[in-house]
N, C-alpha and C. Protein backbone atom coordinates (compact mmCIF):
# COMPACT_ATOMS: atom_id res chain seq x y z
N UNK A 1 26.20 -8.16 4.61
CA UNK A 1 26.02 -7.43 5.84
C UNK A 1 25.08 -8.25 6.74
N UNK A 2 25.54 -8.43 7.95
CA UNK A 2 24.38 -8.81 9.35
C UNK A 2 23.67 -8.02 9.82
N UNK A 3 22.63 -7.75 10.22
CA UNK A 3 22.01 -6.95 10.97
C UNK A 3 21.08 -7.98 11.79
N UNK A 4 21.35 -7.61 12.94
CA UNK A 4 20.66 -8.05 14.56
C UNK A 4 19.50 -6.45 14.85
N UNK A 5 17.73 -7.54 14.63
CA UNK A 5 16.92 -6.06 15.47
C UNK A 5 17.40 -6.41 16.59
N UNK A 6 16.69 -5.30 17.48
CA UNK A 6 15.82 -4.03 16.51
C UNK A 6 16.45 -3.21 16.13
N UNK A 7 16.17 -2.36 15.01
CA UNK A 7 17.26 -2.07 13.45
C UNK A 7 17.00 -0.24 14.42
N UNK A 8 18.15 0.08 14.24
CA UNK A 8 18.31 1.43 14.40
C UNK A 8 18.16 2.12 13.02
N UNK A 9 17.57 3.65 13.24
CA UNK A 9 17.69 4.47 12.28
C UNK A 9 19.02 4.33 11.23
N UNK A 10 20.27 4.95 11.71
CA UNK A 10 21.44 4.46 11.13
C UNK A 10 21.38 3.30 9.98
N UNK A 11 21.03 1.86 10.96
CA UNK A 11 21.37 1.06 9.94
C UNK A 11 20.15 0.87 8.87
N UNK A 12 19.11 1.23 9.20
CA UNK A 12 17.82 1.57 7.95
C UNK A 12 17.98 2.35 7.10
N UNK A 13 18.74 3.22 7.03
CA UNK A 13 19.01 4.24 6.30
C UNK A 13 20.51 3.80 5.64
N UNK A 14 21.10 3.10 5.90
CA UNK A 14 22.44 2.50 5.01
C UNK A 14 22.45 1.27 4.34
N UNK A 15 20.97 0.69 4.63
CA UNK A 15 20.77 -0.35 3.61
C UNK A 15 20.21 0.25 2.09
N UNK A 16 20.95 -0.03 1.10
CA UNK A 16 20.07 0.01 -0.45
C UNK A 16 19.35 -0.89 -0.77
N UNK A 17 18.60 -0.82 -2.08
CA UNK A 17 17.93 -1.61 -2.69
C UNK A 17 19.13 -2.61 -3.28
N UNK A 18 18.89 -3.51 -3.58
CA UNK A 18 19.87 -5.04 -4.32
C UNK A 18 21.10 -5.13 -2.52
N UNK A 19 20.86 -4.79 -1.90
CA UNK A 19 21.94 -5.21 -0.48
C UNK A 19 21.38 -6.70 -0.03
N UNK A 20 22.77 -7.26 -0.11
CA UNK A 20 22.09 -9.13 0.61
C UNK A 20 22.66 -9.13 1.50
N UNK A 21 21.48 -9.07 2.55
CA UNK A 21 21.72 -9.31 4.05
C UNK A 21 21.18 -10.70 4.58
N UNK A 22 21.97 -10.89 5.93
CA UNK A 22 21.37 -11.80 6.89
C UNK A 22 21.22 -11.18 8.13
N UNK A 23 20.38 -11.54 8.47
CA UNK A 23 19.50 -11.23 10.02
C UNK A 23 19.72 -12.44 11.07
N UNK A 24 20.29 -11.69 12.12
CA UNK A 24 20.54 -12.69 13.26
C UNK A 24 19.82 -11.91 14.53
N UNK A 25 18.85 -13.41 15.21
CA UNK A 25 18.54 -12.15 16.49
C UNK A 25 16.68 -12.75 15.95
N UNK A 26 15.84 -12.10 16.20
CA UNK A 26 14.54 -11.79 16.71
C UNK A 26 13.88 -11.27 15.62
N UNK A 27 12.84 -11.92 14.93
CA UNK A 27 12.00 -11.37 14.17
C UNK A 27 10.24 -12.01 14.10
N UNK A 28 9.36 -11.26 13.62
CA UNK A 28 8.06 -11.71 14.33
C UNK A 28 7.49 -11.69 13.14
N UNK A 29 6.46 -12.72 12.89
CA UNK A 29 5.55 -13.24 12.23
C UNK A 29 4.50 -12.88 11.84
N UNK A 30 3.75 -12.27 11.06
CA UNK A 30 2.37 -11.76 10.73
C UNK A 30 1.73 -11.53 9.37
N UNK A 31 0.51 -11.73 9.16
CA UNK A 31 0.05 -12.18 8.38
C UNK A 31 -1.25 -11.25 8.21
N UNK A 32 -2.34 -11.34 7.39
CA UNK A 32 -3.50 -10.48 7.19
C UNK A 32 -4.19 -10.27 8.94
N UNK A 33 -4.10 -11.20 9.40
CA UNK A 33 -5.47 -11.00 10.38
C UNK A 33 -4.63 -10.61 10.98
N UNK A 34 -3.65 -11.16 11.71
CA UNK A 34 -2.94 -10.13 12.94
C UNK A 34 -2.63 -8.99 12.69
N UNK A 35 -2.51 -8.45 11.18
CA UNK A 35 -1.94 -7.25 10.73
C UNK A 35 -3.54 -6.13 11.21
N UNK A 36 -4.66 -7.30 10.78
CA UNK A 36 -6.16 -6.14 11.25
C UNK A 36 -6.22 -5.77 12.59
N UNK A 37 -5.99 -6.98 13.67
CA UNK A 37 -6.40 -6.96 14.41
C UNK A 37 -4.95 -5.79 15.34
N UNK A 38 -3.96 -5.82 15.17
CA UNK A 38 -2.39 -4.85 15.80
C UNK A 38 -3.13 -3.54 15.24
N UNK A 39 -3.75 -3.30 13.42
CA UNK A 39 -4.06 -1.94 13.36
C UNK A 39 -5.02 -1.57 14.30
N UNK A 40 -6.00 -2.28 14.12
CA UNK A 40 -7.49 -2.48 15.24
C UNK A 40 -6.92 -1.76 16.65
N UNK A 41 -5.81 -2.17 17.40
CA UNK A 41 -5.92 -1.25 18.43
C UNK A 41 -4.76 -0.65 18.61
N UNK A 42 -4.41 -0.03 17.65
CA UNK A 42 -3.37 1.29 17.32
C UNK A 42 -4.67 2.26 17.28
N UNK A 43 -5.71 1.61 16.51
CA UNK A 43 -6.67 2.91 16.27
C UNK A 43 -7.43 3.28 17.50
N UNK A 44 -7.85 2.28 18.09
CA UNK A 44 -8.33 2.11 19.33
C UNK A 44 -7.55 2.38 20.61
N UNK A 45 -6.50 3.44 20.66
CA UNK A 45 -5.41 3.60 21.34
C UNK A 45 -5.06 2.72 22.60
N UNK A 46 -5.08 1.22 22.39
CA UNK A 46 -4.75 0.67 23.00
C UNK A 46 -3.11 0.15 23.09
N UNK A 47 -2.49 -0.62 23.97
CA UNK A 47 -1.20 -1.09 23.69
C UNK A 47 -1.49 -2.29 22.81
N UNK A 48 0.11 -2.80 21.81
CA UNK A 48 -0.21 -4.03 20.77
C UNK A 48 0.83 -5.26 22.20
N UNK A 49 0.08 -6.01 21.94
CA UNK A 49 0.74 -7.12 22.63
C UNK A 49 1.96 -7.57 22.50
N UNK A 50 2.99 -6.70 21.80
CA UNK A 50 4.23 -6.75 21.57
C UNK A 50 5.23 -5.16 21.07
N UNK A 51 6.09 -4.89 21.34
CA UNK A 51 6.64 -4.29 21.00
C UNK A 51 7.59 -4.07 19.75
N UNK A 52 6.94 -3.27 18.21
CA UNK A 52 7.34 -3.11 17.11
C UNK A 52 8.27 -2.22 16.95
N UNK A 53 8.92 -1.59 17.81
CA UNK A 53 9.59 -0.31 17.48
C UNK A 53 11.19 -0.85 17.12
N UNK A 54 11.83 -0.55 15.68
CA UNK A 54 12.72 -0.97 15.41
C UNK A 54 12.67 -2.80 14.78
N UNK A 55 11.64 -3.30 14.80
CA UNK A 55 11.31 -4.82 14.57
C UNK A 55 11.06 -4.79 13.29
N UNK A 56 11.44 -6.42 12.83
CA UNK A 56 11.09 -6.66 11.72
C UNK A 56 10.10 -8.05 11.79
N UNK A 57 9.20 -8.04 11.16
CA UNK A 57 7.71 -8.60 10.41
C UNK A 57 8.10 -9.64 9.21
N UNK A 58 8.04 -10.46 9.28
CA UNK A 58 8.06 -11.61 8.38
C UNK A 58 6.74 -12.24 7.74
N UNK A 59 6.29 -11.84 6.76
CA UNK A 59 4.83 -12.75 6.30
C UNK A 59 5.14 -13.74 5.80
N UNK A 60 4.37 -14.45 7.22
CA UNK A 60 5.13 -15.97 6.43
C UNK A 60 4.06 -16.71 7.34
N UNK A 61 3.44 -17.80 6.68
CA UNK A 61 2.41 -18.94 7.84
C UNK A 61 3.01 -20.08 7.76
N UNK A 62 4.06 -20.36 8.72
CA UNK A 62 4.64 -21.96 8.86
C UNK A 62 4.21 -22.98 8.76
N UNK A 63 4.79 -23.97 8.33
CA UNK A 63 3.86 -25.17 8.46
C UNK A 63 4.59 -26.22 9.81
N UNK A 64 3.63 -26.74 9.85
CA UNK A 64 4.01 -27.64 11.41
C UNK A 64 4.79 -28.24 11.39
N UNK A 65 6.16 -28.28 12.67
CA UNK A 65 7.65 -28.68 12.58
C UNK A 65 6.89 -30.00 12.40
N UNK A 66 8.13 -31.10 11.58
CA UNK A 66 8.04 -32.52 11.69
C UNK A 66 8.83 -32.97 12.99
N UNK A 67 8.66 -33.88 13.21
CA UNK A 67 9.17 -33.89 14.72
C UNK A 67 11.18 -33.57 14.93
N UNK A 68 11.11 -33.17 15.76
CA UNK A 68 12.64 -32.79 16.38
C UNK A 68 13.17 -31.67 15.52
N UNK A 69 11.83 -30.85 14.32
CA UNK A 69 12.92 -29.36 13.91
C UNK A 69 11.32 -28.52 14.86
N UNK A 70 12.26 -26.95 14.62
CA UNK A 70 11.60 -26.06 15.62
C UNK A 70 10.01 -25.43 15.05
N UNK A 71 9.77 -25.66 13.73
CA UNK A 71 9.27 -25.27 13.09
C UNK A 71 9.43 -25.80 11.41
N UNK A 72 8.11 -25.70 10.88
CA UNK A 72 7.91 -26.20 9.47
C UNK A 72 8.63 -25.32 8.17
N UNK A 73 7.79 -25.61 6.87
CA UNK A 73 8.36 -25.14 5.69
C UNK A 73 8.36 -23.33 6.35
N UNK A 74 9.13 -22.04 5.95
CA UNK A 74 8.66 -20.87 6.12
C UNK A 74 8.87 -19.77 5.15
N UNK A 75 8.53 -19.85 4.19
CA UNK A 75 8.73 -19.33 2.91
C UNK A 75 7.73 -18.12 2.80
N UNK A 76 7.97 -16.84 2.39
CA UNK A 76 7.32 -15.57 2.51
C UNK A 76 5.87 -15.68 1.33
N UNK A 77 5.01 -14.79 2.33
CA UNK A 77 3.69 -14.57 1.43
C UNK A 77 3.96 -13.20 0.63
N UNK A 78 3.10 -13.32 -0.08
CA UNK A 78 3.03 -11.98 -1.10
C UNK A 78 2.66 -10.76 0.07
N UNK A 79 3.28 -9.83 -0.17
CA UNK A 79 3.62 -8.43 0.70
C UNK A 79 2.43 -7.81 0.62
N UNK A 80 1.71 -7.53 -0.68
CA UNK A 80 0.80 -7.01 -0.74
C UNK A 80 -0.51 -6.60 -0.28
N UNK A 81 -0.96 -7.60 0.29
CA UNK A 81 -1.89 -8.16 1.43
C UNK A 81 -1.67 -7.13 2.59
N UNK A 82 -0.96 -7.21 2.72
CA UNK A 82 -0.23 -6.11 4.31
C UNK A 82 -0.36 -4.80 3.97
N UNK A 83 -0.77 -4.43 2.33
CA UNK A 83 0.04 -2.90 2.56
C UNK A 83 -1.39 -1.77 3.29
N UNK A 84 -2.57 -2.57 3.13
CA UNK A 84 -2.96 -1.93 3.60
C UNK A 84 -3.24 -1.49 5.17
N UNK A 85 -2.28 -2.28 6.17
CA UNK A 85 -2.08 -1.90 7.63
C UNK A 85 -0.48 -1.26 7.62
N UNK A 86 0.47 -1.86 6.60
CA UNK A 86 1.41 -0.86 7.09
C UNK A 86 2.01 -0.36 7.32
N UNK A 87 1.95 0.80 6.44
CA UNK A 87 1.85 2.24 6.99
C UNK A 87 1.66 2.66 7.90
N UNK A 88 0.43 2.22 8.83
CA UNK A 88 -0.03 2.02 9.93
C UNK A 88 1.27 2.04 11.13
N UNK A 89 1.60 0.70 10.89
CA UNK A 89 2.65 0.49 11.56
C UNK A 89 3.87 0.77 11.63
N UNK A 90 4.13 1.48 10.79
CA UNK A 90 5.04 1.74 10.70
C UNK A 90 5.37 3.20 11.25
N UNK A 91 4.04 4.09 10.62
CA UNK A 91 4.22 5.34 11.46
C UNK A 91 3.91 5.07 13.24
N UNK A 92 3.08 4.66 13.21
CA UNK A 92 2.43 4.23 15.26
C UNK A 92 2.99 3.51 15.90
N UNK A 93 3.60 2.40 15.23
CA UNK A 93 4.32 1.58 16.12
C UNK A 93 5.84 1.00 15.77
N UNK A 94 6.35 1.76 15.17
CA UNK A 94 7.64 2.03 14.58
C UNK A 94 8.64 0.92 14.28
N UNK A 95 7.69 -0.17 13.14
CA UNK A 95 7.82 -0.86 12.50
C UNK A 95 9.09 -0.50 11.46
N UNK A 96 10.38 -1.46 11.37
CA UNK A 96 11.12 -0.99 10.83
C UNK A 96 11.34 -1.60 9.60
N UNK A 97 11.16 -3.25 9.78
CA UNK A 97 11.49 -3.92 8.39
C UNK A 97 10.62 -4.55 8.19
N UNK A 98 10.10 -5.37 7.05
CA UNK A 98 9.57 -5.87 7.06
C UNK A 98 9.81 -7.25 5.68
N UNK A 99 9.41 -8.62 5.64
CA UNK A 99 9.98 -9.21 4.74
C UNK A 99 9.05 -10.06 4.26
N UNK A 100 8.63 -10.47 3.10
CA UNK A 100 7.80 -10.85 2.36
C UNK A 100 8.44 -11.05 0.88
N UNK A 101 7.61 -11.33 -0.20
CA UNK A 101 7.80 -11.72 -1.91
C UNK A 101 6.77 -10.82 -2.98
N UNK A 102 7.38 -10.31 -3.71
CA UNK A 102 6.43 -9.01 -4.78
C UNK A 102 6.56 -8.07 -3.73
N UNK A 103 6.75 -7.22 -5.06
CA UNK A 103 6.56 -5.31 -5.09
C UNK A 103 5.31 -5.13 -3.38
N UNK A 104 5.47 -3.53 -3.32
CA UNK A 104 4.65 -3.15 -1.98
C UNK A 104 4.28 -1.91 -2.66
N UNK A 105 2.82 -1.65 -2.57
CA UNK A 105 2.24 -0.41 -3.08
C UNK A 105 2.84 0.92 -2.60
N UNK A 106 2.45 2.29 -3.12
CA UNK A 106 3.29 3.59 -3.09
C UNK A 106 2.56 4.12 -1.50
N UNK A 107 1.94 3.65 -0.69
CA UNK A 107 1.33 4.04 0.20
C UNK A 107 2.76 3.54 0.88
N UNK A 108 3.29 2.28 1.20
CA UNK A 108 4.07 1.68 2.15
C UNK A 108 5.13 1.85 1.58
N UNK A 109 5.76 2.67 0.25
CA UNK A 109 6.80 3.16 0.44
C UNK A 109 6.60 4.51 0.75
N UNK A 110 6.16 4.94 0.33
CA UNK A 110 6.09 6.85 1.12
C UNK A 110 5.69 6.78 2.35
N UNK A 111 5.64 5.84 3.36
CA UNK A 111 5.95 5.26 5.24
C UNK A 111 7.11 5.14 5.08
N UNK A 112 7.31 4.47 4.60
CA UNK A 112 8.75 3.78 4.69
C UNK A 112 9.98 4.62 4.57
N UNK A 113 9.89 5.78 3.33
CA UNK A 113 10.55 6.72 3.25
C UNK A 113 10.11 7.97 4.31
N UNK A 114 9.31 8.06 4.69
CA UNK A 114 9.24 9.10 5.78
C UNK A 114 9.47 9.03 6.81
N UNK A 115 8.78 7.71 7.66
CA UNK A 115 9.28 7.36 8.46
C UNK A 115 10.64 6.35 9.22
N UNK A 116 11.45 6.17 7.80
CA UNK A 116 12.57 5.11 7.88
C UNK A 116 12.19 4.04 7.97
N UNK A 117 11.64 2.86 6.97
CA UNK A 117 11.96 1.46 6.97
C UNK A 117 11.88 1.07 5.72
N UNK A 118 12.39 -0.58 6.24
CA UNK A 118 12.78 -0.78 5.06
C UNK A 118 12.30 -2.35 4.63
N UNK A 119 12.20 -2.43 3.52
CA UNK A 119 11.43 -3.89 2.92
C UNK A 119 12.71 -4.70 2.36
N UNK A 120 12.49 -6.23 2.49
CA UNK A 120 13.47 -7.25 2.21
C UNK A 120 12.61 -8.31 1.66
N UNK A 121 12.92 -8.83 0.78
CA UNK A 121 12.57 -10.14 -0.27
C UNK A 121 13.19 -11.70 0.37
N UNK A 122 12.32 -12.42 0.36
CA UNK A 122 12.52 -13.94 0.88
C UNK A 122 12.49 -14.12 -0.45
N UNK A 123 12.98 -15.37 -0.49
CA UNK A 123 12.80 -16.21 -2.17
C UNK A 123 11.71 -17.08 -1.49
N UNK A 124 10.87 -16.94 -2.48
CA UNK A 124 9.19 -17.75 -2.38
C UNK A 124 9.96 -19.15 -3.10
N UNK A 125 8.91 -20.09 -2.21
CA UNK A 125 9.56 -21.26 -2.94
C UNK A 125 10.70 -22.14 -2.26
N UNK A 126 11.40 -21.22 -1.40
CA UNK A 126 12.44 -21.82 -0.50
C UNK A 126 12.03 -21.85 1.31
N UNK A 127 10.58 -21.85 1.61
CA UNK A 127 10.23 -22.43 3.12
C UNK A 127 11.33 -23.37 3.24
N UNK A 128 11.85 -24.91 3.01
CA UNK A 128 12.29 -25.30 3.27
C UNK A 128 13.63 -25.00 4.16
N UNK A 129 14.23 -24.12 2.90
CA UNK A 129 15.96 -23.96 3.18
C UNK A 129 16.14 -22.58 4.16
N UNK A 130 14.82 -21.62 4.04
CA UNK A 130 14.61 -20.51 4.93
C UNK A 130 14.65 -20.96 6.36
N UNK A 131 13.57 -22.03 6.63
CA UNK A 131 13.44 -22.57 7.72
C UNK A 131 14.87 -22.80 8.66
N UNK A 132 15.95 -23.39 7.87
CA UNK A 132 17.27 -24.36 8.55
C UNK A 132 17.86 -22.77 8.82
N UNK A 133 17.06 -21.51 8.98
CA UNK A 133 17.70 -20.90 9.81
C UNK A 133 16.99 -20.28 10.85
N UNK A 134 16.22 -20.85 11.19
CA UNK A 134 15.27 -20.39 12.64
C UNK A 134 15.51 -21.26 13.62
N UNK A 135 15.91 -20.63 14.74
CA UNK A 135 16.26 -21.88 15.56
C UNK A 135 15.30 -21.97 16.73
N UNK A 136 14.20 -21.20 16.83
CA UNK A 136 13.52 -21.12 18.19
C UNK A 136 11.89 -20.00 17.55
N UNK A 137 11.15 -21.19 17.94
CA UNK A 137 10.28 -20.21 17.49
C UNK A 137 8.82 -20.51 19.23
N UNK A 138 8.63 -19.56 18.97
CA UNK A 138 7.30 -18.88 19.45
C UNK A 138 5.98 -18.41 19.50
N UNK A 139 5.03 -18.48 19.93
CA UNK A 139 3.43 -18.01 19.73
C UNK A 139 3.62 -16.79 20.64
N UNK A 140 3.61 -15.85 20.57
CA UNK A 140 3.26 -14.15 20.96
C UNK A 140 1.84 -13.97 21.59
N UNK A 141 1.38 -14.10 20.33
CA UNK A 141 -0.15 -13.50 20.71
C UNK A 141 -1.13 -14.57 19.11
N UNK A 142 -2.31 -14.32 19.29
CA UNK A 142 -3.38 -14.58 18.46
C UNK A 142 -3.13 -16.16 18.14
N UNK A 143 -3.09 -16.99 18.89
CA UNK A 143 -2.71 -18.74 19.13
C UNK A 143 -4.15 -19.04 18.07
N UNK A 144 -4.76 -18.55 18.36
CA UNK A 144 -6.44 -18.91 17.82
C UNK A 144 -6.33 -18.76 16.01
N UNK A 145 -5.77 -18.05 15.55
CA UNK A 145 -5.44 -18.37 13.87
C UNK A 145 -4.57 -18.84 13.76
N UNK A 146 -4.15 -20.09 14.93
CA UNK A 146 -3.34 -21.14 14.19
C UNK A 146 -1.90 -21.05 13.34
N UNK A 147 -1.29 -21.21 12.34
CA UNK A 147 -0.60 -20.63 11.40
C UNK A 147 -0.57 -19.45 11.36
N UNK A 148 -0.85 -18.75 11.51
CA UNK A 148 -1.09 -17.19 11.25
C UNK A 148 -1.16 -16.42 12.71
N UNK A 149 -1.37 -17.07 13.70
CA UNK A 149 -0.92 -16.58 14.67
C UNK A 149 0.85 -15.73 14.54
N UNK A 150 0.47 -14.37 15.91
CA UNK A 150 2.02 -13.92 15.97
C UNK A 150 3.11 -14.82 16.36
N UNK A 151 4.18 -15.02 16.23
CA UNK A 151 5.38 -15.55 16.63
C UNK A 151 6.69 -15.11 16.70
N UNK A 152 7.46 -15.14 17.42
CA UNK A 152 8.72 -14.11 17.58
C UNK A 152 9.79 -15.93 17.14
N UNK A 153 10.27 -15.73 16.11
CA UNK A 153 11.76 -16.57 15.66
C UNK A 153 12.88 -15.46 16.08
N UNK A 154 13.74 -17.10 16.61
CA UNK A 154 15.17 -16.27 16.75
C UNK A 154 15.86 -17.07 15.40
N UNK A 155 16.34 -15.96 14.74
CA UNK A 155 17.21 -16.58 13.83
C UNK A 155 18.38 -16.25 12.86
N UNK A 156 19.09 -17.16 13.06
CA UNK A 156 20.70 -17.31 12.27
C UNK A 156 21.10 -17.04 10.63
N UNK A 157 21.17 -16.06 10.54
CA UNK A 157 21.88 -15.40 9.56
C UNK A 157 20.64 -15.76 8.44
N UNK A 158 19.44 -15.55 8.38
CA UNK A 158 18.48 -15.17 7.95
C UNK A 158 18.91 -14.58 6.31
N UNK A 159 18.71 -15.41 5.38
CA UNK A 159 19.40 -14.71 4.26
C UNK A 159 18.25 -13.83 3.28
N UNK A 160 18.43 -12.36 3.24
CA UNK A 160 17.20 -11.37 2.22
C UNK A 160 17.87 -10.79 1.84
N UNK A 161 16.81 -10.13 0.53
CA UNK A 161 17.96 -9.09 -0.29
C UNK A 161 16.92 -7.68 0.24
N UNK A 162 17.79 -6.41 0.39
CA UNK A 162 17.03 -5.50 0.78
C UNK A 162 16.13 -5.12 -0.87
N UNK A 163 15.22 -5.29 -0.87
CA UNK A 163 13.88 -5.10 -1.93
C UNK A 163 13.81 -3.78 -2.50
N UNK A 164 13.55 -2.91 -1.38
CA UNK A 164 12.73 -1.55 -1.15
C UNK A 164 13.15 -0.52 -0.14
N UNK A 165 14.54 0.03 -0.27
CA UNK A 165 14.98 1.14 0.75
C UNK A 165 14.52 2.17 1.33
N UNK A 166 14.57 2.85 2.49
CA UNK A 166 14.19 3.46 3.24
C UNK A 166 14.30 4.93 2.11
N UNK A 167 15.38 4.86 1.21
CA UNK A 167 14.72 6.32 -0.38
C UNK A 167 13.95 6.27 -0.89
N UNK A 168 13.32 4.58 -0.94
CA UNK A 168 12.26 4.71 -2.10
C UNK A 168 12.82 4.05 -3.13
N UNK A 169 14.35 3.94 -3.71
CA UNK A 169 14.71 2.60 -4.34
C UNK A 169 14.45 1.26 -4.44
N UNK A 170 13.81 0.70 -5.40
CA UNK A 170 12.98 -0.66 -5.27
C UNK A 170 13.48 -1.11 -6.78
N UNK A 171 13.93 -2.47 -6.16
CA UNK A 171 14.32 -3.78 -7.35
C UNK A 171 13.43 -3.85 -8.03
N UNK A 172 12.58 -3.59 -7.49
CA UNK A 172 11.04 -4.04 -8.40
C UNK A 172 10.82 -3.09 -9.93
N UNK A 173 11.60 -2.09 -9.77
CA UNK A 173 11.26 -0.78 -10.26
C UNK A 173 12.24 -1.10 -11.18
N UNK A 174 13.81 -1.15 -10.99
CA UNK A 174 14.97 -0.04 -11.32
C UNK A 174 15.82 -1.57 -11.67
N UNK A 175 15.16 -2.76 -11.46
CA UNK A 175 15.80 -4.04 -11.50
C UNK A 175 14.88 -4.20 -13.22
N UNK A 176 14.31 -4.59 -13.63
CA UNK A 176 13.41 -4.52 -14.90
C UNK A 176 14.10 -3.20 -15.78
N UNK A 177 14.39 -2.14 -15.35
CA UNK A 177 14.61 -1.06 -16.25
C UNK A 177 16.09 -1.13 -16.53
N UNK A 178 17.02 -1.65 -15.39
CA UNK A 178 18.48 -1.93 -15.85
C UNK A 178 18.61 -3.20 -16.77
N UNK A 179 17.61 -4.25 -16.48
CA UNK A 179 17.86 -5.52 -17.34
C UNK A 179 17.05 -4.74 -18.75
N UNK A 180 16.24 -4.36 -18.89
CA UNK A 180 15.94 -3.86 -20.24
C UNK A 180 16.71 -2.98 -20.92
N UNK A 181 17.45 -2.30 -20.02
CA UNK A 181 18.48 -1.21 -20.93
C UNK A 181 19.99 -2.27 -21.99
N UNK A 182 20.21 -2.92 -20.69
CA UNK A 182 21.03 -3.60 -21.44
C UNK A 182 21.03 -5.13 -22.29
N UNK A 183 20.09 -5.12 -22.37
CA UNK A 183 19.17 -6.00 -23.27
C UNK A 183 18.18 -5.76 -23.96
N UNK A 184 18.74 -4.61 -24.72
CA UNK A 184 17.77 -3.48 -25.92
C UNK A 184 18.26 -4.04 -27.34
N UNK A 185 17.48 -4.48 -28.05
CA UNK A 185 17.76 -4.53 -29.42
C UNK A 185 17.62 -3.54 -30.37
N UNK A 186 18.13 -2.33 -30.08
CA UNK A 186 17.89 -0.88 -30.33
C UNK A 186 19.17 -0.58 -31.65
């Protein structure tokens, strides 16, 4: 399945857990500090310097294009780091997907299931081959953390597996308990 954000209700809610998708179209970059600083003025009822509603979030800190590609290695950070903004974002600024490597605590799936979104798995380890599908990338906002600054990629068939569904179904969970059932020496 393709999906182009920003992701409508509909299609958040018809992705499962183990679904391999590609993403074509617009997705934005963030990491611990931009994740403090976007909660920072959600709380502070200010506007975020970009518009999350229906968007998907990539944790990922690029490394610097070599000359003539658009951008460096871009291989996902561990999810975990994030979970504590969001929820956040997801209820306030209607954060829909989000994509990273490892499980996401029960706080950011009970967002996720309440408010519809949904989590997707990069293969860690593959920046390289992830990269040869971004074709245009961008600085947004927060230029000053460097790598970790925001960035909006446009990109071509973006290959993830949906992780963590908008039910609450997670590979993480139900992927370990099917490989152990049928690989019981019982």
């Amino acid at each position: 399945m393709n999906i182009t954000p920003p992701l409508s209700e509909k299609v958040i809610r018809a992705l499962h857990a183990g679904d391999q998708v590609t993403i074509s179209g617009s997705l934005y970059t963030a990491r611990d500090a931009a994740h403090k600083r976007l909660v920072e003025l959600i709380e502070q009822g200010k506007d975020l310097p970009f518009d999350l509603r229906g968007r998907i979030l990539y944790y990922v800190g690029p490394t610097p294009p070599r000359p003539g590609r658009v951008i460096g290695s871009a291989g996902p950070t561990t999810a975990s780091r994030m979970d504590r903004y969001a929820p956040v974002l997801i209820e306030k600024a209607g954060l829909a997907g989000m994509i990273g490597k490892a499980g996401r605590g029960e706080n950011v799936v009970e967002a996720m299931k309440r408010f519809g979104a949904v989590y997707f798995a990069a293969i860690g380890g593959a920046g390289a081959l992830l990269s040869s599908h971004i074709i245009q990338s961008e600085i947004v906002c927060y230029e000053e953390l460097g790598t970790e600054a925001v960035r909006r990629l446009t990109v071509e068939n973006f290959p993830v597996i949906t992780a963590i569904d908008s039910h609450g179904n997670s590979l993480y969970r139900e992927g370990p308990e099917r490989w152990g059932s049928r690989n019981s020496t019982k």
